[in-house]
Protein backbone atom coordinates (compact mmCIF):
# COMPACT_ATOMS: atom_id res chain seq x y z
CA UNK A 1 -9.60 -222.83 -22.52
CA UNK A 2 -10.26 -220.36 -20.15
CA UNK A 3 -7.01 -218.37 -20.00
CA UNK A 4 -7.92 -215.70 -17.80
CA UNK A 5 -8.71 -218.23 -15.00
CA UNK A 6 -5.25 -219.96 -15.82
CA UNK A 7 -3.46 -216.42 -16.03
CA UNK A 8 -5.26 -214.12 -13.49
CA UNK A 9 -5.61 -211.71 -16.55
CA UNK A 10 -8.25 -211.57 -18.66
CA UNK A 11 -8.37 -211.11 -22.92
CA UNK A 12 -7.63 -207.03 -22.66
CA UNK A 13 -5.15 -207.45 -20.30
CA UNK A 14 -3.18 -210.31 -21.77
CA UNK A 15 -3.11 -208.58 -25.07
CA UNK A 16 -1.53 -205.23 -23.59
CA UNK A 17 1.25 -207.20 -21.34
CA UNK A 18 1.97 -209.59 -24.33
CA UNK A 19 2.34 -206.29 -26.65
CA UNK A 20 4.70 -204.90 -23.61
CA UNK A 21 6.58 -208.02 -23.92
CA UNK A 22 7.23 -208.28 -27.96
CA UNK A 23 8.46 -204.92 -27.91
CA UNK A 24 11.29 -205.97 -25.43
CA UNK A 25 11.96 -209.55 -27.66
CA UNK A 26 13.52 -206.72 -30.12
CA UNK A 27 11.78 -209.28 -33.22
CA UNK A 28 9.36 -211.44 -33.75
CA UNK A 29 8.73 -214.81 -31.37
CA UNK A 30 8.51 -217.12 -33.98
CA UNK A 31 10.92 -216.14 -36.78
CA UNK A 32 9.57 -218.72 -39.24
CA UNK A 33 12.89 -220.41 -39.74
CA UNK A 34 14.55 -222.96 -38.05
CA UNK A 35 12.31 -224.92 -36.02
CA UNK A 36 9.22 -223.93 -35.05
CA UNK A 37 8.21 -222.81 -31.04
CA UNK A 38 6.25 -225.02 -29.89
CA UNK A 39 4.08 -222.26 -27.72
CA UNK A 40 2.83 -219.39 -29.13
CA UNK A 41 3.82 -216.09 -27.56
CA UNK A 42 0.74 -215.50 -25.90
CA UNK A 43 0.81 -219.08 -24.98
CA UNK A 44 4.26 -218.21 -23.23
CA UNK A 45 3.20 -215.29 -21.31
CA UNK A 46 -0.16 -217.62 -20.20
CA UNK A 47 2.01 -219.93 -18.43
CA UNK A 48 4.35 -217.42 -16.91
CA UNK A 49 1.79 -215.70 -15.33
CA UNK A 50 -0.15 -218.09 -14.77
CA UNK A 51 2.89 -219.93 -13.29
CA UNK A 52 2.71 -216.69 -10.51
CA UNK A 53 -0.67 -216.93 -9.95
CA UNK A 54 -1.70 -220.66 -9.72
CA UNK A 55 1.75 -221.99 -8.42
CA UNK A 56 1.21 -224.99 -10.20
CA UNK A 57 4.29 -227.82 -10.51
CA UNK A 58 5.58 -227.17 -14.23
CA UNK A 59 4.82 -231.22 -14.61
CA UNK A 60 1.44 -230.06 -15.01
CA UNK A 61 1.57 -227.09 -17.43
CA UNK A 62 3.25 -229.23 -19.72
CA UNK A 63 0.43 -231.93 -20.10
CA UNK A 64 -2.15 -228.79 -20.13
CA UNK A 65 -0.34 -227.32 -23.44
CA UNK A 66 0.87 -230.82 -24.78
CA UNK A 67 4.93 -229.95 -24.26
CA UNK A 68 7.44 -231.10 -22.02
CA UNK A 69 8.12 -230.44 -18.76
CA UNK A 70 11.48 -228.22 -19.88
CA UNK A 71 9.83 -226.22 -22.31
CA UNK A 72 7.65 -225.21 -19.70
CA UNK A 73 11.25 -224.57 -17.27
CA UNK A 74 12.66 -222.37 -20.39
CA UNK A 75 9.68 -220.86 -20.87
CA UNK A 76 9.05 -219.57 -17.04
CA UNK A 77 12.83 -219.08 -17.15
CA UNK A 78 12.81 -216.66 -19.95
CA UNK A 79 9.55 -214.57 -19.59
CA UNK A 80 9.68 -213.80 -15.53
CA UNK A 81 12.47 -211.07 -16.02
CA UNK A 82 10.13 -209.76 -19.40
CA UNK A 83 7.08 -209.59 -16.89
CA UNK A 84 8.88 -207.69 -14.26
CA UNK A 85 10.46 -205.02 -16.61
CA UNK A 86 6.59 -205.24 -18.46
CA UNK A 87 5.02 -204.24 -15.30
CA UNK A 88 7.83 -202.16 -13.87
CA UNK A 89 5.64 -198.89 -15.01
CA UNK A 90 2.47 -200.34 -12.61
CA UNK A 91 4.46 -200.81 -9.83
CA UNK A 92 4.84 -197.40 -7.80
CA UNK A 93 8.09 -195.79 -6.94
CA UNK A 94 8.90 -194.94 -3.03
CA UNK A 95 8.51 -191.39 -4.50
CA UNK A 96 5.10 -191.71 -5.71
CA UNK A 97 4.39 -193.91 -2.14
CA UNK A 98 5.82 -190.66 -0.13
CA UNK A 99 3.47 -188.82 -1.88
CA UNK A 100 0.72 -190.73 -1.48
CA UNK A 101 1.44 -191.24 1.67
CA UNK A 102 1.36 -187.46 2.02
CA UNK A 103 -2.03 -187.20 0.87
CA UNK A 104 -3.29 -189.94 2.66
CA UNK A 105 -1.45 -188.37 6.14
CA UNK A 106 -2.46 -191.74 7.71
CA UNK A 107 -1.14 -194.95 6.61
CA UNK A 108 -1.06 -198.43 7.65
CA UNK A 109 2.20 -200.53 7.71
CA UNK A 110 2.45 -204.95 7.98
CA UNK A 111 4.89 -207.42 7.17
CA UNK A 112 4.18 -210.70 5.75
CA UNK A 113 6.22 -213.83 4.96
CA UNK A 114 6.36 -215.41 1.11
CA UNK A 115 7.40 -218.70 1.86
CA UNK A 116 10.27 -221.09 -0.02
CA UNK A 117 12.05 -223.86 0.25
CA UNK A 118 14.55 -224.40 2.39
CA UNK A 119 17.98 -224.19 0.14
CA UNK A 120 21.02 -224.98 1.37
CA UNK A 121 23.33 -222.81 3.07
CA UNK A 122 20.37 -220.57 3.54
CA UNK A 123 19.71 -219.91 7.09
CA UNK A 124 18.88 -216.40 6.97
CA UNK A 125 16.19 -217.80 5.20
CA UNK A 126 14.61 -218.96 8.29
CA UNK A 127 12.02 -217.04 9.94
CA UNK A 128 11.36 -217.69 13.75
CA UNK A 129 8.30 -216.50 14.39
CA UNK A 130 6.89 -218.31 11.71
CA UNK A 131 8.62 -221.24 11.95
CA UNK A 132 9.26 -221.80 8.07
CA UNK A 133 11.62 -220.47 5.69
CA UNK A 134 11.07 -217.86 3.09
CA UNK A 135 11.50 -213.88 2.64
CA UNK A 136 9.74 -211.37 4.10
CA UNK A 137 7.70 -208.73 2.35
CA UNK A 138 6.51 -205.17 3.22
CA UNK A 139 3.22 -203.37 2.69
CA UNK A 140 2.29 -199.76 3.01
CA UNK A 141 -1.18 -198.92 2.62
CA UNK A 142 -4.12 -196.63 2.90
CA UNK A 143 -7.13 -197.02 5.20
CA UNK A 144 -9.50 -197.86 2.56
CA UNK A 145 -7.08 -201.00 2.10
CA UNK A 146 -5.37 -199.90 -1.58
CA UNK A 147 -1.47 -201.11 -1.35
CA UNK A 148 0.40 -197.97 -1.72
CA UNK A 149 3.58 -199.38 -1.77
CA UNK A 150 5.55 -202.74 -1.45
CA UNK A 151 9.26 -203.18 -1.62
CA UNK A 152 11.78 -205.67 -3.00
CA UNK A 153 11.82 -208.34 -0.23
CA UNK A 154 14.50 -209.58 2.35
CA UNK A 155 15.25 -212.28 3.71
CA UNK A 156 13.18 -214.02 6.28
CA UNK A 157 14.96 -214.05 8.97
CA UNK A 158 14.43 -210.35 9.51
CA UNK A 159 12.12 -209.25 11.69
CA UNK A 160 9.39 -206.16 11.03
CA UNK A 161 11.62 -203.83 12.13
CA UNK A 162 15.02 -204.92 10.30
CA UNK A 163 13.08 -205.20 7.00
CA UNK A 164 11.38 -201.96 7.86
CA UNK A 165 15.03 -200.19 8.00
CA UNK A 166 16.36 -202.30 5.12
CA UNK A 167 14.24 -200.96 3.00
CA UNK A 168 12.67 -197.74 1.24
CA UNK A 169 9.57 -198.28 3.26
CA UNK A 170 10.68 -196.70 6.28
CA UNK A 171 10.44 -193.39 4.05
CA UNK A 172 7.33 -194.04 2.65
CA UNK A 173 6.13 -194.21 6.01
CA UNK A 174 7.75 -190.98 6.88
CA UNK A 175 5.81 -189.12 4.25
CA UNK A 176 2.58 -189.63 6.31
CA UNK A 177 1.65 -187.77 9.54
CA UNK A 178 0.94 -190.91 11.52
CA UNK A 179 1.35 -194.36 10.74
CA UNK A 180 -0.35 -197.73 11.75
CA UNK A 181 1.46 -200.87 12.55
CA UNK A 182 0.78 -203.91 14.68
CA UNK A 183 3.31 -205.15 17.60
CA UNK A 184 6.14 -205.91 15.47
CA UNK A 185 6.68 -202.35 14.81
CA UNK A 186 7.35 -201.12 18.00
CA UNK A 187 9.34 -198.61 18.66
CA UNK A 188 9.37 -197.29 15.37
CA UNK A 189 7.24 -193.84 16.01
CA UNK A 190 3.97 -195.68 14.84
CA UNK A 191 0.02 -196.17 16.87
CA UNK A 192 0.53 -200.12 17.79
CA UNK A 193 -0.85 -202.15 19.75
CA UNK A 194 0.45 -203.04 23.48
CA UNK A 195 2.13 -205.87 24.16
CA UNK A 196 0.90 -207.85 26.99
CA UNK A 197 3.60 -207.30 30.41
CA UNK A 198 5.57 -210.49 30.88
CA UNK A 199 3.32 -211.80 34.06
CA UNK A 200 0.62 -209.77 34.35
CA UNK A 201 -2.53 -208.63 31.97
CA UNK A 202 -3.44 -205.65 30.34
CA UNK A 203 -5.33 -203.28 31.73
CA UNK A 204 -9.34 -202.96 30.16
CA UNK A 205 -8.43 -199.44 28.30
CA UNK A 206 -5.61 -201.04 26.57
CA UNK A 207 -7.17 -204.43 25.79
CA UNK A 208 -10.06 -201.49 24.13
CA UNK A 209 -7.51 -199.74 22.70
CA UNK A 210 -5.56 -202.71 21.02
CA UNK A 211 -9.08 -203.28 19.61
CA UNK A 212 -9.79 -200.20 17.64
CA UNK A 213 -5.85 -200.11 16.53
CA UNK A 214 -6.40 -203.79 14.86
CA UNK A 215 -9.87 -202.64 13.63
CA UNK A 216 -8.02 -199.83 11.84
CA UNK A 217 -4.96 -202.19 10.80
CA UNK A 218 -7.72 -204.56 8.96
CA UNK A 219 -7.92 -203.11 5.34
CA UNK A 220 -3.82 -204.22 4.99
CA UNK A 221 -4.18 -206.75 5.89
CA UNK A 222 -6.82 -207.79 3.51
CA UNK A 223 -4.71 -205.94 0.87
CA UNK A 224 -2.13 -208.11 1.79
CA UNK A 225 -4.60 -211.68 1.43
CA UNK A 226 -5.24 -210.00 -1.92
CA UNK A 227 -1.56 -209.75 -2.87
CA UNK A 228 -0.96 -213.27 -2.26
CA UNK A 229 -3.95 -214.30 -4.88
CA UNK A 230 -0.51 -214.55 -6.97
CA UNK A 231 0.02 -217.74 -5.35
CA UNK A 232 3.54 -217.71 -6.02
CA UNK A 233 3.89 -215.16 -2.66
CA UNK A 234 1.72 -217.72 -0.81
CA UNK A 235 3.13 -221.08 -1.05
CA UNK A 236 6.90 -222.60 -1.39
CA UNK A 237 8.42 -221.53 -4.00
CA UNK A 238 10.20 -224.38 -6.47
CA UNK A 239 12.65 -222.55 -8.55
CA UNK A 240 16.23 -221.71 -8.08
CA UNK A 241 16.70 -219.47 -5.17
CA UNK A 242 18.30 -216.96 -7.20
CA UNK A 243 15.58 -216.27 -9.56
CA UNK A 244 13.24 -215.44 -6.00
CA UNK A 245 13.46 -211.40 -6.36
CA UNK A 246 12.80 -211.73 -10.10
CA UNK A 247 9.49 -213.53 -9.53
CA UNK A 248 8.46 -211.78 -6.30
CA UNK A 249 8.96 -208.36 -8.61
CA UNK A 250 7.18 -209.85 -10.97
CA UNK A 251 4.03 -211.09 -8.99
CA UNK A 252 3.97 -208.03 -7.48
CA UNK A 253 4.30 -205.86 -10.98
CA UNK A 254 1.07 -208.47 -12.58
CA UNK A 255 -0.92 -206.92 -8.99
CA UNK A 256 -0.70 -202.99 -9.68
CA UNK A 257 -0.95 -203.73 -13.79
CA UNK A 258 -4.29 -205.16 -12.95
CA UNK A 259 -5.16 -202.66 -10.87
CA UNK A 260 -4.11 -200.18 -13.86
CA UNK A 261 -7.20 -202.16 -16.17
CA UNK A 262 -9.42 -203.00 -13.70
């Protein structure tokens, strides 16, 4: 089979996260006594990530391994929190974001919504202006378009600004002399776009001007489509809402540890 297609990670990479992931299992996967696992642990890591990237139902990894559909539940169940704390090390810190955001001295800012279901007694889950539930991510970036940073998400019913302020990457941003954002972050110190005047148009140097911003704004956004190759930020998520930061960490973590062998 053709695990790296399944995974997202290919033969090198597999070996080093399932290696990062035995030495946390404090023993051997399969013990040899009692009975026998019926996935191998490279096998389990496979479907976790692969879980993150393809979004597939569980149903369906179970009739591609020849288990059952709760194997495949444990499995994801067990191994998420391993890949996080795997790929903690990849992921970079707001201190090495300020940083780089100091280097950079220009860096580009966007929000973006990872959609889930809608759980009940969740309505902060519910974003307006996307008309869907789900949480709402963060993404700092450079101009060439490499993600500098991204943030533990909140919940969707907070807009750019309100997840800007609830978390770290209101600092990062800090670090840089200017910073890029589109309308949503308005009022926050950074270039953006206009906003067009309630009855009225804009005027030909702004409508020019909102131009070049969005030209410059393009690279995180394409960072961003990248990001959300882990399919798991991309479409509803299935599990039980509390496990969501776990994943999202963890989607997030397999991103920058690619980066790290790529």
């Amino acid at each position: 089979m053709r695990y790296d297609r399944m995974s997202g990670l290919d033969s090198e990479q597999l070996d080093e996260l399932v290696l990062r992931i035995e030495e946390q299992l404090g023993g051997p996967w399969n013990k040899g006594i009692g009975r026998p696992k019926s996935l191998t642990l490279r096998e389990a890591v496979i479907i976790t990530c692969g879980y993150m990237r393809q979004n597939i139902i569980q149903e369906v990894w179970a009739e591609i391994f020849d288990t059952s559909q709760p194997v495949i539940s444990g499995i994801i169940g067990k191994f998420t929190p391993f890949v996080d704390a795997a790929t903690e090390e990849d992921r970079p810190t707001a201190a090495e974001a300020k940083e780089a955001a100091a280097r950079e001295q220009t860096v580009l800012v966007d929000g973006f919504l990872a959609p889930t279901w809608s759980w009940r007694d969740t309505p902060e889950l519910w974003s307006g202006k996307h008309k869907t539930t789900g949480f709402k991510g963060q993404a700092v970036a450079n101009l060439r378009g490499d993600l500098l940073f991204v943030p533990d998400p909140v919940t969707g019913h907070n807009h750019d600004m309100a997840a800007l302020a609830e978390t770290e990457t209101k600092d990062v941003m800090a670090a840089a002399f200017s910073g890029i954002g589109d309308k949503g972050y308005q009022g926050a110190g950074f270039i953006t776009p206009f906003k067009k005047p309630q009855g009225s148009e804009l005027l030909g140097w702004q409508k020019e001007f909102n131009a070049q911003v969005n030209t410059l704004r393009a690279p995180v956004e394409r960072a961003i489509a990248h990001l959300k190759s882990w399919r798991i930020l991309h479409t509803d998520y299935r599990r039980p809402l509390h496990t969501y930061v776990n994943s999202y960490r963890a989607a997030v973590g397999l991103y920058f540890f690619k980066l790290t062998f790529e």
